[in-house]
N, C-alpha and C. Protein backbone atom coordinates (compact mmCIF):
# COMPACT_ATOMS: atom_id res chain seq x y z
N UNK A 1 0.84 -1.20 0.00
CA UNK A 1 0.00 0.00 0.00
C UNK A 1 0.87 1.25 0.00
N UNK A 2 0.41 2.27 -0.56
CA UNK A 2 0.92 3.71 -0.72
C UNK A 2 -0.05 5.12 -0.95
N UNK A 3 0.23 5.63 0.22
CA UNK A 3 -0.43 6.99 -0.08
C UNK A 3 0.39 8.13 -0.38
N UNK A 4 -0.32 9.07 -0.79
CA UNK A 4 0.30 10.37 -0.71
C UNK A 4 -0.84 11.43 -0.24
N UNK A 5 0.10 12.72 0.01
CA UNK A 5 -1.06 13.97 -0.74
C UNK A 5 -0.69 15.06 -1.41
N UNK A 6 -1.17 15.37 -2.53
CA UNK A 6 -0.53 16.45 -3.50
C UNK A 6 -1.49 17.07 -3.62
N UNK A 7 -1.25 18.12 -4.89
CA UNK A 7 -2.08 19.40 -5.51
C UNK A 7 -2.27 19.17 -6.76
N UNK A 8 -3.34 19.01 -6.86
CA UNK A 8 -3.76 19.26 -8.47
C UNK A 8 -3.40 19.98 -9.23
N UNK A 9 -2.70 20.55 -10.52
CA UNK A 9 -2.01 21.34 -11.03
C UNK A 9 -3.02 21.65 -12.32
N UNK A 10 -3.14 20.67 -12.72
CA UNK A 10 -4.40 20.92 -14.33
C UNK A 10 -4.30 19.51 -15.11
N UNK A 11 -4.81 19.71 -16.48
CA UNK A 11 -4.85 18.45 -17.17
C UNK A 11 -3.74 18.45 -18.58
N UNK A 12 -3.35 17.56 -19.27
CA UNK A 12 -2.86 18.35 -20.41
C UNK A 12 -2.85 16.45 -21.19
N UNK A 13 -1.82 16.44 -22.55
CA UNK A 13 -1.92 14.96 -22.61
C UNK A 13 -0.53 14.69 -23.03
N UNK A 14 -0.69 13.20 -23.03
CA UNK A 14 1.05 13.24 -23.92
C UNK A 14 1.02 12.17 -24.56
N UNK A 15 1.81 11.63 -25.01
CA UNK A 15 2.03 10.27 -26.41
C UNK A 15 2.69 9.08 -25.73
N UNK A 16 1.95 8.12 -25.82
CA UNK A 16 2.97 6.96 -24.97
C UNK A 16 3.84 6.27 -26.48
N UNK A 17 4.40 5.16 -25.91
CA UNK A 17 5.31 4.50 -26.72
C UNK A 17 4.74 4.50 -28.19
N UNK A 18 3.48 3.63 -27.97
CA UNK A 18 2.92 3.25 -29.09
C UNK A 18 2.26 4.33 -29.72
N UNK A 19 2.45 5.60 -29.74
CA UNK A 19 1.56 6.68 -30.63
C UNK A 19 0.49 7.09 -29.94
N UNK A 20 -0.38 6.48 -29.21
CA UNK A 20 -1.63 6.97 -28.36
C UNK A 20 -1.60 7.72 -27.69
N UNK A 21 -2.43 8.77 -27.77
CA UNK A 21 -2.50 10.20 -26.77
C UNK A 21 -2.98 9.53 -25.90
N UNK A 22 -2.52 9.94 -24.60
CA UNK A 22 -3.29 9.74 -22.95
C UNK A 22 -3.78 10.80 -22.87
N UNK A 23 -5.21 11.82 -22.70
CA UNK A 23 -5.50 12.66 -21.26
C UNK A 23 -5.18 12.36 -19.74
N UNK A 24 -4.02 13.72 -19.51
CA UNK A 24 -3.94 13.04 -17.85
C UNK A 24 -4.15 14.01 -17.07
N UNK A 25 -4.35 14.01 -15.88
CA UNK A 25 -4.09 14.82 -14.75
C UNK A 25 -2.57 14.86 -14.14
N UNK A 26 -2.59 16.03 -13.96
CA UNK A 26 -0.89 16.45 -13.50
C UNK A 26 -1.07 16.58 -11.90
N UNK A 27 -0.58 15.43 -10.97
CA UNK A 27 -0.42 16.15 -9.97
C UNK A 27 0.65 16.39 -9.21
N UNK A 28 1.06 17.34 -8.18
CA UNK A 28 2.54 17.22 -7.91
C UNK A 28 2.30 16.73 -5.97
N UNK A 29 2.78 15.65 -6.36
CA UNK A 29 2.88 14.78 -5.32
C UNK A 29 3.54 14.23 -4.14
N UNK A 30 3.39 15.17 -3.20
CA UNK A 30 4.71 15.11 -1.92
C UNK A 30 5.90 16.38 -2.39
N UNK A 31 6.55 16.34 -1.62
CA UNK A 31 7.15 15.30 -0.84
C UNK A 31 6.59 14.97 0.60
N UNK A 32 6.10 14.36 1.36
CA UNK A 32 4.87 14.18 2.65
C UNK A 32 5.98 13.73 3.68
N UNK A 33 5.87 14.69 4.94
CA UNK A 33 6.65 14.43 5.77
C UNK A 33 5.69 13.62 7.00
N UNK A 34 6.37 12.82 7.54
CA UNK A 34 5.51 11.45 8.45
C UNK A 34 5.32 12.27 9.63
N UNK A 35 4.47 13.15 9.89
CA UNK A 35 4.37 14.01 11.36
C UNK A 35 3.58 13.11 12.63
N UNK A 36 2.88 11.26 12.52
CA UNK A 36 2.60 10.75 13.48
C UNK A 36 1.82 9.81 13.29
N UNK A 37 2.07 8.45 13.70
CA UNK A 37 1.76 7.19 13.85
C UNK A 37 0.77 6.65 15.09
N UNK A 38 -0.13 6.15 14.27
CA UNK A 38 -1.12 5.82 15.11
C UNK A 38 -1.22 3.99 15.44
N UNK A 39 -1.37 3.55 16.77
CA UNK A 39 -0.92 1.94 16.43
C UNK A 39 -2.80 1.07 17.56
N UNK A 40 -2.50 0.17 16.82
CA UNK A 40 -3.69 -0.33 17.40
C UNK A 40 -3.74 -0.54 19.22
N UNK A 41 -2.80 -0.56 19.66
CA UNK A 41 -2.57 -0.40 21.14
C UNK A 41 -2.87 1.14 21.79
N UNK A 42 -2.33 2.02 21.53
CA UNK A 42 -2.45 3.05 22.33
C UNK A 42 -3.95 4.25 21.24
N UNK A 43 -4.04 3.68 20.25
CA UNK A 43 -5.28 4.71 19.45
C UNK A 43 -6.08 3.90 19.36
N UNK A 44 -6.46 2.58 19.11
CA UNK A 44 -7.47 1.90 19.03
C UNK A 44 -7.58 1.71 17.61
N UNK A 45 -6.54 2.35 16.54
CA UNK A 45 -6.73 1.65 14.81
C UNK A 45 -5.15 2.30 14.65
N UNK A 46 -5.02 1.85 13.12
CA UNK A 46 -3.91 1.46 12.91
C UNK A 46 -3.78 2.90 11.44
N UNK A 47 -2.34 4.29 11.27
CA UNK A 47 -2.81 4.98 10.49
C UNK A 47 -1.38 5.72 10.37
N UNK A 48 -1.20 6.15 9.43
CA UNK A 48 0.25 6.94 9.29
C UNK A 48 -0.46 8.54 9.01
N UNK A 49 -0.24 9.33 9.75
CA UNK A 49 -0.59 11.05 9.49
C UNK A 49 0.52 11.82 8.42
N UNK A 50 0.43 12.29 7.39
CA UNK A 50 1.20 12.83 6.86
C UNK A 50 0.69 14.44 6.07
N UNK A 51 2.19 15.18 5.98
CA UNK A 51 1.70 16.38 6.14
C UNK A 51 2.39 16.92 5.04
N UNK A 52 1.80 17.99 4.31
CA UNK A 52 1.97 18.32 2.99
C UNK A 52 2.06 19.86 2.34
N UNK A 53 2.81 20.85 2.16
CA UNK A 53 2.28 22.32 1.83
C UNK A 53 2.95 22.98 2.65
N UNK A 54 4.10 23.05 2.40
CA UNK A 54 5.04 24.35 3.50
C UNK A 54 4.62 25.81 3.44
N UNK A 55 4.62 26.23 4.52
CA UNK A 55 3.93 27.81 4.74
C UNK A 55 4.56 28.34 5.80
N UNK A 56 4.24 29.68 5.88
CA UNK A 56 5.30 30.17 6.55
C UNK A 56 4.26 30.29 8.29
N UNK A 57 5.55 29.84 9.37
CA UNK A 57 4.55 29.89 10.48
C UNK A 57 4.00 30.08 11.18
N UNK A 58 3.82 31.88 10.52
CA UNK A 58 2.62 32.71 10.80
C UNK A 58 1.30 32.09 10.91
N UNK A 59 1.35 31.22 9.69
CA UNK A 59 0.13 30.85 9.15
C UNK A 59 -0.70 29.48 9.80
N UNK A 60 -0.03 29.12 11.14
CA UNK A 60 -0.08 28.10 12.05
C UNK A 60 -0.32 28.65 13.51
N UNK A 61 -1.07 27.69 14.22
CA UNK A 61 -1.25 27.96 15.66
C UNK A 61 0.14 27.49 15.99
N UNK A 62 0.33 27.94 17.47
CA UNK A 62 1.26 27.46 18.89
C UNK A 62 0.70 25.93 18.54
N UNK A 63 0.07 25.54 18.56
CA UNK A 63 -0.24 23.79 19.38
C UNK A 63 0.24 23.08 17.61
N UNK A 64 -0.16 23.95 16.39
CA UNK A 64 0.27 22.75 14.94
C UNK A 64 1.73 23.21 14.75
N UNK A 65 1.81 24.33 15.20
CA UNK A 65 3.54 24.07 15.39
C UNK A 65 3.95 23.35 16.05
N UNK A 66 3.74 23.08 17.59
CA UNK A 66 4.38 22.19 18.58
C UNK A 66 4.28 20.78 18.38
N UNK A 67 3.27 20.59 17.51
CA UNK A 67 3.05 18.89 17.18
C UNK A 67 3.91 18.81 15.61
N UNK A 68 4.06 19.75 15.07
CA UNK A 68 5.29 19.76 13.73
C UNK A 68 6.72 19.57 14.27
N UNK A 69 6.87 20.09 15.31
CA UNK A 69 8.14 20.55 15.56
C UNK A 69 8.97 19.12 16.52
N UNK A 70 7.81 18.32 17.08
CA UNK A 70 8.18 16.71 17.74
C UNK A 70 8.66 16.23 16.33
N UNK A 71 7.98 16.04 14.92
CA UNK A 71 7.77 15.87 14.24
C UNK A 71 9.12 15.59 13.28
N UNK A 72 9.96 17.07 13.82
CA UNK A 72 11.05 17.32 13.14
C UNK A 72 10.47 17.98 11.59
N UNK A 73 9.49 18.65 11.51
CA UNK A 73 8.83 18.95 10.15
C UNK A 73 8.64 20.59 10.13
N UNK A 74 8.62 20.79 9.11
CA UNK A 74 8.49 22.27 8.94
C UNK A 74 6.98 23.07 8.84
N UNK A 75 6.66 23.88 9.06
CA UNK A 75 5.44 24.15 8.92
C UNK A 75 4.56 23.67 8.10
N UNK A 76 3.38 22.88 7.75
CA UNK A 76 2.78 22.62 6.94
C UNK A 76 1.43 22.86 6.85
N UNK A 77 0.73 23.44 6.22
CA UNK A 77 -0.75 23.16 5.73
C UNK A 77 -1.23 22.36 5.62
N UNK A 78 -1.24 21.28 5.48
CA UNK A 78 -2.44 20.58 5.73
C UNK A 78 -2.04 18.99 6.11
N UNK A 79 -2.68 18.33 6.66
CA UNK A 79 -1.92 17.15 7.91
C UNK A 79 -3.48 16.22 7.63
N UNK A 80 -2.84 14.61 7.03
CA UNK A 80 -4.29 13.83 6.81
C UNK A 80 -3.82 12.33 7.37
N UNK A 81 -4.66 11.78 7.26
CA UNK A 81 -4.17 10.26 8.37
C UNK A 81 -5.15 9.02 7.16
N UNK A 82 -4.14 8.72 7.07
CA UNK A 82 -3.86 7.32 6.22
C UNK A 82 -4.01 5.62 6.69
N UNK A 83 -5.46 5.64 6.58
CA UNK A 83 -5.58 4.09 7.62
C UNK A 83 -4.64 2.90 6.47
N UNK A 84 -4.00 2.26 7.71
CA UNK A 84 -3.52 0.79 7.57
C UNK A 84 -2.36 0.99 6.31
N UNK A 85 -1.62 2.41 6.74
CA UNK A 85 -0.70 2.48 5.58
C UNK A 85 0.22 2.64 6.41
N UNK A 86 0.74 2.92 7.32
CA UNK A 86 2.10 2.90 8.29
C UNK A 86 3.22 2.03 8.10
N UNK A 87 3.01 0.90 7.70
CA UNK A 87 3.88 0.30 7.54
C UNK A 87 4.88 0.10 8.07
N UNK A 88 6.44 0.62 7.61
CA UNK A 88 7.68 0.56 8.65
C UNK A 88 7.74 1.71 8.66
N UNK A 89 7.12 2.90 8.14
CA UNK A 89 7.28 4.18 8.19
C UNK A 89 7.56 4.57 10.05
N UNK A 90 8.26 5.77 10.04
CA UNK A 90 8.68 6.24 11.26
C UNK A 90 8.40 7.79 11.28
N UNK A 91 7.90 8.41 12.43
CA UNK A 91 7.63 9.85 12.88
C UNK A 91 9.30 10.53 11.99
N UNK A 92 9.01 11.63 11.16
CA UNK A 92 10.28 11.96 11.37
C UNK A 92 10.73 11.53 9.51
N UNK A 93 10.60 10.82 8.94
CA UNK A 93 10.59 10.04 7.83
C UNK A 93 9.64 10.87 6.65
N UNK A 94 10.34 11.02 5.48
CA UNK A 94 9.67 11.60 4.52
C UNK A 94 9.18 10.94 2.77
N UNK A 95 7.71 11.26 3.01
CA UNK A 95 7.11 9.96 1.69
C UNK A 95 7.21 11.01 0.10
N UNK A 96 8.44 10.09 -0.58
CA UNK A 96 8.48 10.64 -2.02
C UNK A 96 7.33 10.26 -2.80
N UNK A 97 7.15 10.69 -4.24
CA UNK A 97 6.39 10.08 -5.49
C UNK A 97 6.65 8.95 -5.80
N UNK A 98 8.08 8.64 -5.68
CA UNK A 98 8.79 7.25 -5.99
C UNK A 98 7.77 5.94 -5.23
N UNK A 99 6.70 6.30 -4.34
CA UNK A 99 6.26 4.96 -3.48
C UNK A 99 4.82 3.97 -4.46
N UNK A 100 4.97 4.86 -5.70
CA UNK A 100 3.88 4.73 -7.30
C UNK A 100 5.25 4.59 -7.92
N UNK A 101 4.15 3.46 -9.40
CA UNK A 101 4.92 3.06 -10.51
C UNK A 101 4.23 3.32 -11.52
N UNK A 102 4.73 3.63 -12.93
CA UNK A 102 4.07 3.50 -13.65
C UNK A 102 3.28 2.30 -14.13
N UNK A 103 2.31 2.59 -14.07
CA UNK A 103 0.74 1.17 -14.14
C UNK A 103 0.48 0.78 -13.15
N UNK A 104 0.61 1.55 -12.09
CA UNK A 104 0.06 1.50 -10.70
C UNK A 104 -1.46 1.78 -10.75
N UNK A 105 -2.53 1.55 -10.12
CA UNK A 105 -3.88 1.66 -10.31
C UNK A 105 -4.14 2.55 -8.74
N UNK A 106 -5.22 3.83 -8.38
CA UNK A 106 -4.69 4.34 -7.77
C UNK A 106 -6.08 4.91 -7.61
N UNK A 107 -6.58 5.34 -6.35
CA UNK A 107 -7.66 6.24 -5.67
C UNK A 107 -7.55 7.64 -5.59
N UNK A 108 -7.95 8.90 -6.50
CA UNK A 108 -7.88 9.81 -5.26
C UNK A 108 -8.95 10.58 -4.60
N UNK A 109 -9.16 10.86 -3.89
CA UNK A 109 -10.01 11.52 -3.30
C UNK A 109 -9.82 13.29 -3.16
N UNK A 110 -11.00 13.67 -3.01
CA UNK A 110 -10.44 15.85 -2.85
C UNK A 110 -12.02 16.23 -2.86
N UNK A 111 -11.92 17.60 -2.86
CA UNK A 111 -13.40 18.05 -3.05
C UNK A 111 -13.77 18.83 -4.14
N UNK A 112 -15.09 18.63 -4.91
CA UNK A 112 -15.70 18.89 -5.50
C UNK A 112 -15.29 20.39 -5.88
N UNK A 113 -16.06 20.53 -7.30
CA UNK A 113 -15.52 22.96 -7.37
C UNK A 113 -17.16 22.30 -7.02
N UNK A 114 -17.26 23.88 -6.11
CA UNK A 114 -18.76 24.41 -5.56
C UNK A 114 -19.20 24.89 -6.82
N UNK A 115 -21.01 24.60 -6.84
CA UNK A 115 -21.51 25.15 -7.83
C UNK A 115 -22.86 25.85 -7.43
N UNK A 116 -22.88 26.64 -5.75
CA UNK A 116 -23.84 27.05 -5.73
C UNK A 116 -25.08 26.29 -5.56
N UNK A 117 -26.24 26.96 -5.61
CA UNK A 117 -27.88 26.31 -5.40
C UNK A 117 -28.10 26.54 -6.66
N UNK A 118 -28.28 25.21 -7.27
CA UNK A 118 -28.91 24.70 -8.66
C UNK A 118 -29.88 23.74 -8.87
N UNK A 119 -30.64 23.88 -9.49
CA UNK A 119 -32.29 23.61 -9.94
C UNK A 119 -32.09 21.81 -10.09
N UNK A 120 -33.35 21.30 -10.14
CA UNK A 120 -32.98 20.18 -10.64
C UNK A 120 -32.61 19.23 -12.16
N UNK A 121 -32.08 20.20 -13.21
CA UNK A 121 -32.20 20.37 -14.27
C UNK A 121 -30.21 19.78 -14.56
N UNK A 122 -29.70 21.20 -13.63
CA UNK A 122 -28.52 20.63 -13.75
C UNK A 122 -27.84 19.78 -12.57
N UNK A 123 -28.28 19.96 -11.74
CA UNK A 123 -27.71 19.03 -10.50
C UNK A 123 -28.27 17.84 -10.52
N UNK A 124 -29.59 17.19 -11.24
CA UNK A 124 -29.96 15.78 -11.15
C UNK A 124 -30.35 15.36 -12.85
N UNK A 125 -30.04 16.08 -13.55
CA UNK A 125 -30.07 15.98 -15.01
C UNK A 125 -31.67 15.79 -15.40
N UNK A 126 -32.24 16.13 -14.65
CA UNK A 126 -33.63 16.34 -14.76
C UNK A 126 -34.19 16.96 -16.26
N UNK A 127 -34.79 16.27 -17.31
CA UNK A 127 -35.96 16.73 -18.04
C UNK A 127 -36.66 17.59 -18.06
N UNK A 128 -36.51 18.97 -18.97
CA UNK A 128 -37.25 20.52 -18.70
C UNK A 128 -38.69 20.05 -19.29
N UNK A 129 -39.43 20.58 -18.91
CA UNK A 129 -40.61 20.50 -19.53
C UNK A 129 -41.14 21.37 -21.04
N UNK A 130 -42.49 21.22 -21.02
CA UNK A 130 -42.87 21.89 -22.86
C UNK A 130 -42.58 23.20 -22.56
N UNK A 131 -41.85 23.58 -23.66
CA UNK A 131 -41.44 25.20 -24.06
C UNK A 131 -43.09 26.33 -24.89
N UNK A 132 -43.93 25.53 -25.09
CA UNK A 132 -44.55 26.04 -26.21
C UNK A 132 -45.94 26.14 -25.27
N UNK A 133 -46.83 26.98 -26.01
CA UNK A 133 -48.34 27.51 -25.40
C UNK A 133 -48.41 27.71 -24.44
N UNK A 134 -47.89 28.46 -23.72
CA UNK A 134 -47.87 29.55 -22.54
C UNK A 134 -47.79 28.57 -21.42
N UNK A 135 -46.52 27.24 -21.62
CA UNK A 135 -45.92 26.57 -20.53
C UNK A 135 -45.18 27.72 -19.31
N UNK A 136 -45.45 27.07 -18.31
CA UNK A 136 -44.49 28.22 -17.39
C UNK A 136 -43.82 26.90 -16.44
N UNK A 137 -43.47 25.40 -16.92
CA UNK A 137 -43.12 24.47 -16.39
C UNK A 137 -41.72 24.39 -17.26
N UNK A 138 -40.75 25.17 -17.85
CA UNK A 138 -39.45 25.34 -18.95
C UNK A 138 -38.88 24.39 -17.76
N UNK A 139 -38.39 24.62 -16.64
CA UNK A 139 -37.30 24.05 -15.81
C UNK A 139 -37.51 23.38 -14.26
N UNK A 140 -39.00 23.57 -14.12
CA UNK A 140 -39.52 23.35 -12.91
C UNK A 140 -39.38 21.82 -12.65
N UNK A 141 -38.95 21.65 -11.47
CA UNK A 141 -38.90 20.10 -10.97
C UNK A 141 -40.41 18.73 -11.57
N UNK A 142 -41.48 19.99 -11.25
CA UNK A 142 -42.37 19.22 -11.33
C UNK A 142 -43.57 18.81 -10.02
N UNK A 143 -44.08 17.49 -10.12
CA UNK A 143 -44.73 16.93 -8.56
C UNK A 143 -44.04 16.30 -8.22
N UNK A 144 -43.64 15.81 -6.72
CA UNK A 144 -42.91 15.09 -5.97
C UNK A 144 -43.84 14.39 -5.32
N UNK A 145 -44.97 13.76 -5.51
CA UNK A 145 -45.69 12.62 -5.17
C UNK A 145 -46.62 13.02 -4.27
N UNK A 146 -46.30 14.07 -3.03
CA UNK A 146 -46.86 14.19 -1.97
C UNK A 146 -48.29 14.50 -1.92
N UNK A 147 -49.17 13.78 -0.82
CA UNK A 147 -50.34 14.38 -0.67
C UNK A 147 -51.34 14.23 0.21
N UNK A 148 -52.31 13.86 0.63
CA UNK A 148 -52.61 13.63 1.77
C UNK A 148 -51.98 12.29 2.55
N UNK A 149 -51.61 11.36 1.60
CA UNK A 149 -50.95 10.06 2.19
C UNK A 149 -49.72 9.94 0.83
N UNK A 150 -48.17 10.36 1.50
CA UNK A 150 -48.21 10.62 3.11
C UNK A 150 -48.02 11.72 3.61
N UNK A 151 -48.51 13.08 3.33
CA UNK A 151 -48.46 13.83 3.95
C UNK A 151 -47.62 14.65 3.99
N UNK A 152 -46.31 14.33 3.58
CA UNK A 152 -44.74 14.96 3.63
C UNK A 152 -43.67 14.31 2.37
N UNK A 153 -42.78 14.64 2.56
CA UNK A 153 -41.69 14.73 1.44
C UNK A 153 -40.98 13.26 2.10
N UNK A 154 -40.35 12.18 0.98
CA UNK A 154 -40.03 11.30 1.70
C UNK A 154 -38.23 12.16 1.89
N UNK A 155 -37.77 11.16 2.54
CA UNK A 155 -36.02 11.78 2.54
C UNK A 155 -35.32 11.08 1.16
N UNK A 156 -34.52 11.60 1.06
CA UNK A 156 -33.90 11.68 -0.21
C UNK A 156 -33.98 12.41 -1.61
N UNK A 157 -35.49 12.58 -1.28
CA UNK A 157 -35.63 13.21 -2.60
C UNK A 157 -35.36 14.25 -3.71
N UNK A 158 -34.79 13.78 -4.42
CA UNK A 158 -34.33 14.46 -5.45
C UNK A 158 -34.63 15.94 -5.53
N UNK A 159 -33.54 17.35 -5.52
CA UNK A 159 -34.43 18.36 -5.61
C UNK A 159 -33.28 19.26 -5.69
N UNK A 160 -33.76 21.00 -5.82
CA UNK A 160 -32.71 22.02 -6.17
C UNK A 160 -31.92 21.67 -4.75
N UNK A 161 -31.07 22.51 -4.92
CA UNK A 161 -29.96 22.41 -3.38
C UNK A 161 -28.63 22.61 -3.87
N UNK A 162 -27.97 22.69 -2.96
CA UNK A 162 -26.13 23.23 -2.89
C UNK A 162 -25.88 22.08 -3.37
N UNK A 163 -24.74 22.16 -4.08
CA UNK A 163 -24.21 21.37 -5.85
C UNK A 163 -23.10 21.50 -5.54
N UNK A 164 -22.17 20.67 -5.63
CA UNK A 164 -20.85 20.86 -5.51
C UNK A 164 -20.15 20.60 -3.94
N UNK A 165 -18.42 20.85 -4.00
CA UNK A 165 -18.01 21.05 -2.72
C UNK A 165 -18.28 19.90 -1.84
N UNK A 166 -17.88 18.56 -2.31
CA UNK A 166 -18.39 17.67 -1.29
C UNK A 166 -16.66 16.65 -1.87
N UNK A 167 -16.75 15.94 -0.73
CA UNK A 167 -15.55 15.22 -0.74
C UNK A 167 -15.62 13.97 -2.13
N UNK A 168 -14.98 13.68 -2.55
CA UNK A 168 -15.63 12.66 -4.16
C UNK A 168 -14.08 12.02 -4.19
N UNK A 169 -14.01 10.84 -4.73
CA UNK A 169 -13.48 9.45 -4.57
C UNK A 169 -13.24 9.25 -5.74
N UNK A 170 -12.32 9.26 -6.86
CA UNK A 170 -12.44 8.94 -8.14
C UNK A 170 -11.18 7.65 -8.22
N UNK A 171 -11.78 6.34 -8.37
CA UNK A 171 -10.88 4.87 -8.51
C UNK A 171 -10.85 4.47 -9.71
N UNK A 172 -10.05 3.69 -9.36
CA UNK A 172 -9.57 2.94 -10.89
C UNK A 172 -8.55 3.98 -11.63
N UNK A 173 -7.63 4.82 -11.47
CA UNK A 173 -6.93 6.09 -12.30
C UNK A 173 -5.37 5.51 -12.52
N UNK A 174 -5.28 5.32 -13.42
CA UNK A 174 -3.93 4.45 -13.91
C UNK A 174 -2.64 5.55 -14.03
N UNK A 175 -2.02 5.11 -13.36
CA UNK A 175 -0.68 5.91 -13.05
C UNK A 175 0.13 5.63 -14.53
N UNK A 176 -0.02 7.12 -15.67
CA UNK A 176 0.97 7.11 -16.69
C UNK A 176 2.07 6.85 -16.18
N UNK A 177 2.92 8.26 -15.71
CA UNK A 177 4.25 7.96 -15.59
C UNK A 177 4.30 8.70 -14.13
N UNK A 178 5.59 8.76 -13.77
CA UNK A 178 6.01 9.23 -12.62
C UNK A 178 7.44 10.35 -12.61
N UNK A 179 7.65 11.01 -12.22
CA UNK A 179 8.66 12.21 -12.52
C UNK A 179 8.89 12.53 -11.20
N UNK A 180 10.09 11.76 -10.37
CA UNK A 180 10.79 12.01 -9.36
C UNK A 180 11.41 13.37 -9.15
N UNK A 181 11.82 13.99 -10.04
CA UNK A 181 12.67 14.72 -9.90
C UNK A 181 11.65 16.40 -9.90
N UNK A 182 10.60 16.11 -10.38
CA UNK A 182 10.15 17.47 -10.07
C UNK A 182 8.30 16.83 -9.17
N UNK A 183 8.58 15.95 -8.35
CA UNK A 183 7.28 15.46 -7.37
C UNK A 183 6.13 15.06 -8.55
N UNK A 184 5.80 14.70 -9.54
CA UNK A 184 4.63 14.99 -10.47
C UNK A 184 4.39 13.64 -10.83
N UNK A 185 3.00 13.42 -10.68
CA UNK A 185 2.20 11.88 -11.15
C UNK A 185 1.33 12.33 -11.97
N UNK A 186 1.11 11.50 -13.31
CA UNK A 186 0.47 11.94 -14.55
C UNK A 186 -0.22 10.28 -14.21
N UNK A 187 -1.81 10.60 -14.46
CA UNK A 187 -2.96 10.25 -13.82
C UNK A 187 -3.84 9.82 -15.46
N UNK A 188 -4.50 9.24 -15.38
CA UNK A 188 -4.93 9.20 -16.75
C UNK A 188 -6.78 8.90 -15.86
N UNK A 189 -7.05 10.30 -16.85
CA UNK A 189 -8.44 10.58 -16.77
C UNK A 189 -8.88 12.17 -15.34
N UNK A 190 -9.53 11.93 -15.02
CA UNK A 190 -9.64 13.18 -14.07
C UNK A 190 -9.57 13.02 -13.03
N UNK A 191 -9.45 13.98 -11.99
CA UNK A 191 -9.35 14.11 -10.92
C UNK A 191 -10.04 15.17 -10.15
N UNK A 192 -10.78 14.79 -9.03
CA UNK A 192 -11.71 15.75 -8.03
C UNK A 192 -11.18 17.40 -7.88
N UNK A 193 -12.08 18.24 -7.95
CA UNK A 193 -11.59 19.61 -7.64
C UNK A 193 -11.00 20.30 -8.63
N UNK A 194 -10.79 22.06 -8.15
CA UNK A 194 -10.16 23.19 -9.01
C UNK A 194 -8.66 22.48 -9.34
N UNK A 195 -7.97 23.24 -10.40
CA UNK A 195 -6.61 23.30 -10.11
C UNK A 195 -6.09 23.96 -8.93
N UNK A 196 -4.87 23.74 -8.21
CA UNK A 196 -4.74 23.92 -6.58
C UNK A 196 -5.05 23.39 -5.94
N UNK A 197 -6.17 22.08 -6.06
CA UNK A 197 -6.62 22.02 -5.16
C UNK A 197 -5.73 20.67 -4.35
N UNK A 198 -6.18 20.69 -3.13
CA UNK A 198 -5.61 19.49 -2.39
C UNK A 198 -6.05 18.33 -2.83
N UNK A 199 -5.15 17.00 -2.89
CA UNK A 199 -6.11 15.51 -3.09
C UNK A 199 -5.04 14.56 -2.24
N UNK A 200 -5.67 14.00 -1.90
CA UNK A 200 -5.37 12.55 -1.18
C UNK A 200 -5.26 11.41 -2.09
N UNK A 201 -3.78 10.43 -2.56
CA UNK A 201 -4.01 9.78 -3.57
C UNK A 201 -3.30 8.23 -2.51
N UNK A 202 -3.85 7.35 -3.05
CA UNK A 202 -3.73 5.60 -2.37
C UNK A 202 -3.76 4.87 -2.99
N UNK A 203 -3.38 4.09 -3.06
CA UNK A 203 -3.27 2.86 -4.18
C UNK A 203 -4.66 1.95 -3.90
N UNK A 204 -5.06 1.41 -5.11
CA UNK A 204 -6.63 0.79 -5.25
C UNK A 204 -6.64 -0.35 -5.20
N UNK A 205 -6.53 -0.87 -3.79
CA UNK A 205 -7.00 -2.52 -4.32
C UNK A 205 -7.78 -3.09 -4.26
């Protein structure tokens, strides 16, 4: 097993051996410093914490400095915990790109771009209604069943609401290549979130 966490950079493509364009995602990946180990004896599960995004440490409390600084780590932005990936890893220890291969198969996770409160048209791909003879149903949801029995809206139901901005899981993403020397994993197909944005990447098994 292998995790990381990097930044999304953008998409672009390139040519493998055989002539075929790949679309990939560019991300630049680590270098992740091991800031704390969690073991089934003293936490109750088993997890490697690693921390990613140097900043200056203004930009940190007294207490995420003092737990960086056991750490032997430099200020970082943002700090995520990695179940059942610890391995022989040690507090103190730093995770390269090198821990992926090319044709590695690979998870990542990040969050969604926000898209605001949107209708059910584009957020559930919902069917507009007739445009013609003084319809005023162009985009409207419609009926949602309700009525005297039962009375109320069931849960779940489909409807306008905040779109976007939610944590999303994209598996199966085949590791093109790998580029040690400047942190960067080329991803084939997409990946969660803006460019910049943070992602959490693990190997898929």
């Amino acid at each position: 097993m292998a995790a990381l966490l990097g930044r999304k950079l953008g998409m672009t493509q390139v040519f493998g051996e055989d002539g075929r364009v790949e679309r990939v995602s560019v991300v630049e990946a680590g270098p992740c410093h091991v800031t704390g180990i969690r073991t089934e004896e003293r936490d109750g599960y088993e997890a490697v914490q690693l921390g990613f995004g140097e900043v200056k440490e203004k930009r940190l409390t007294k207490a995420e400095l003092g737990h960086l600084k056991k750490a032997d780590a430099p200020a970082l932005r943002r700090l995520a915990e990695f179940r059942g990936e610890a391995g022989e890893l040690q507090v103190g220890e730093t995770v390269t790109v090198e821990v992926f291969e090319k044709g590695q198969h690979v998870k990542v996770s990040g969050t969604s771009k926000g898209k605001g409160f949107q209708g059910t048209v584009k957020r559930h791909n919902f069917s507009r209604g007739p445009q013609s003879h003084g319809s005023h149903n162009v985009r409207a949801p419609g009926s949602i069943g309700a009525s005297a029995t039962p009375s109320r809206v069931f849960k779940g139901m489909r409807g306008p609401g905040q779109m976007g901005n939610k944590r999303v899981t994209q598996r199966g993403l085949e590791v093109v290549d790998v580029v040690p020397g400047e942190n960067l994993l080329l991803l084939r197909g997409s990946v969660p979130g803006p460019p910049g944005g943070i992602v959490e990447i693990r190997s898929d098994r």
